[in-house]
Protein backbone atom coordinates (compact mmCIF):
# COMPACT_ATOMS: atom_id res chain seq x y z
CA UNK A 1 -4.59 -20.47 7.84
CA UNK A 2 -3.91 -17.66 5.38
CA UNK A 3 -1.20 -17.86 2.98
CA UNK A 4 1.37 -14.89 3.64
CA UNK A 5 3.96 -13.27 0.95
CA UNK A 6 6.57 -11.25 1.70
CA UNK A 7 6.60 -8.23 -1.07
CA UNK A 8 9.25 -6.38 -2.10
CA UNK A 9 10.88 -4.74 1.05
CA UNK A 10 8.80 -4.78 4.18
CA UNK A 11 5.55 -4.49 2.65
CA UNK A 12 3.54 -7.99 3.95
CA UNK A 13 0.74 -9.67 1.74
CA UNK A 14 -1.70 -12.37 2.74
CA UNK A 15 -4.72 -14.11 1.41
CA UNK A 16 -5.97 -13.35 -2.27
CA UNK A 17 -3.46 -10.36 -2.01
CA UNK A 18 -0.37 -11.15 -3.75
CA UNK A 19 1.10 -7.41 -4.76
CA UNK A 20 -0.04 -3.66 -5.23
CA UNK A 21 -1.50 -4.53 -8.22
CA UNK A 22 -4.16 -6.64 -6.80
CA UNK A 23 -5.17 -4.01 -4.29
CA UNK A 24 -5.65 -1.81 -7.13
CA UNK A 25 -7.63 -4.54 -9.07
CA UNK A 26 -10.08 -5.08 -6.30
CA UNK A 27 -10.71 -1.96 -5.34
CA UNK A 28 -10.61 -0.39 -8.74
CA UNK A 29 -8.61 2.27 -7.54
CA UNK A 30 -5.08 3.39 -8.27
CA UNK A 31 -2.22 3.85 -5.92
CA UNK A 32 -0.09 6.22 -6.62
CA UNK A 33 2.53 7.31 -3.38
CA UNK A 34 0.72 4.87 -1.45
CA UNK A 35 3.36 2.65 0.18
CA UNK A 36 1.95 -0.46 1.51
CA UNK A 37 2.37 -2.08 5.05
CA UNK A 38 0.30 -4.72 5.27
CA UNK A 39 -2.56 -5.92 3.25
CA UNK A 40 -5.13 -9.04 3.60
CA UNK A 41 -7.90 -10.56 1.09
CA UNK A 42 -9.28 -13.32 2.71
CA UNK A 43 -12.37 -15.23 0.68
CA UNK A 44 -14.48 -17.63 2.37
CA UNK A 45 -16.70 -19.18 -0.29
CA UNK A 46 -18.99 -16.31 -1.75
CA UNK A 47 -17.84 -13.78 0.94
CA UNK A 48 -14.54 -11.58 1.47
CA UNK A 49 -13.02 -9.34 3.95
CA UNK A 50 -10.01 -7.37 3.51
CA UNK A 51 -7.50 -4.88 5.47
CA UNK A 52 -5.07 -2.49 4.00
CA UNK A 53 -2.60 -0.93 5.78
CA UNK A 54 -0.55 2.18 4.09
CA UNK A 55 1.80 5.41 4.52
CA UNK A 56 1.98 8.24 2.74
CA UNK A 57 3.75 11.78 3.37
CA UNK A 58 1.63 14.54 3.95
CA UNK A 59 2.08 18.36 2.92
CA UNK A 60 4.18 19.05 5.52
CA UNK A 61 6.92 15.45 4.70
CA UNK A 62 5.41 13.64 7.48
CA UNK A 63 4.99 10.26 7.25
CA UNK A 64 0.82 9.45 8.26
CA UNK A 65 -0.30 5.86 8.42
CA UNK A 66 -4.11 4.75 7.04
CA UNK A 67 -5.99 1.98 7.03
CA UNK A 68 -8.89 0.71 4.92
CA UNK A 69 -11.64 -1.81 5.61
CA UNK A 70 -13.97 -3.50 2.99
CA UNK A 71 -15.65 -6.68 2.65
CA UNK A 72 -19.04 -8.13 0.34
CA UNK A 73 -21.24 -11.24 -0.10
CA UNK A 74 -21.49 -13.09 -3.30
CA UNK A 75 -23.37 -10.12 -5.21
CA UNK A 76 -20.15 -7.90 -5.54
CA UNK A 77 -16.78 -6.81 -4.28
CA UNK A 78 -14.25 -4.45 -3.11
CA UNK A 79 -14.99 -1.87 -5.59
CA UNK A 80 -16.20 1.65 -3.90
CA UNK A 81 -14.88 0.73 -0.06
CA UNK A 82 -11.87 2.30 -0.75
CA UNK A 83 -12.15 4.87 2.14
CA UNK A 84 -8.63 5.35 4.02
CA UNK A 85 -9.25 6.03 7.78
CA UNK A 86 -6.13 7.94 9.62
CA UNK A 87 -4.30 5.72 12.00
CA UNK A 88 -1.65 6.37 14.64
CA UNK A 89 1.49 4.43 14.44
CA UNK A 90 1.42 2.44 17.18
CA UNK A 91 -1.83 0.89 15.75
CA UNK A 92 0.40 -0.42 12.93
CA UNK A 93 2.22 -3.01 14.86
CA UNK A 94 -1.30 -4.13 16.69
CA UNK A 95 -2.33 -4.84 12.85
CA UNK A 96 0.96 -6.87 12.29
CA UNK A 97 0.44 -9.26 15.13
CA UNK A 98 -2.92 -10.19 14.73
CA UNK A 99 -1.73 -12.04 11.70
């Protein structure tokens, strides 16, 4: 069963993903107006998988929603998968409840 943390405000974190921080930290990226929905680091021995889910406002001050996938074997990480794919909304709450 994963371990879940509630963040600050409605943002969700489970697994090996405590805060924004450690999104940052394993994907060597940083976040800047990024807000986080939901995000999952889940290790399994060697191996991990992981799911981010995030808004952001666009040009225009509409709010778009992304996800991003990435997993690795024991060799390396997260680093480099950091690829947000455009999402509708509705796909958000799908996310949600398969946790």
């Amino acid at each position: 069963m994963l371990r879940y943390k509630k963040g600050c405000g409605e943002n969700l974190y489970f697994g090996d993903f405590e805060c924004k921080e450690d999104i940052e930290r394993q994907f060597r990226i940083t976040l800047t107006d990024e807000e986080i929905i939901f995000a999952s680091y889940v290790i399994d021995g060697y191996e991990g998988s992981a799911l981010v889910v995030f808004k952001k406002l666009n040009e225009c001050g509409k709010m778009i929603f992304y996800e991003v996938h990435g997993s690795h074997c024991s060799c390396s990480g997260l680093e480099g998968q950091w690829d947000p794919e455009l999402i509708p909304e509705e796909l958000v709450d799908e996310r949600l409840k398969a946790f």
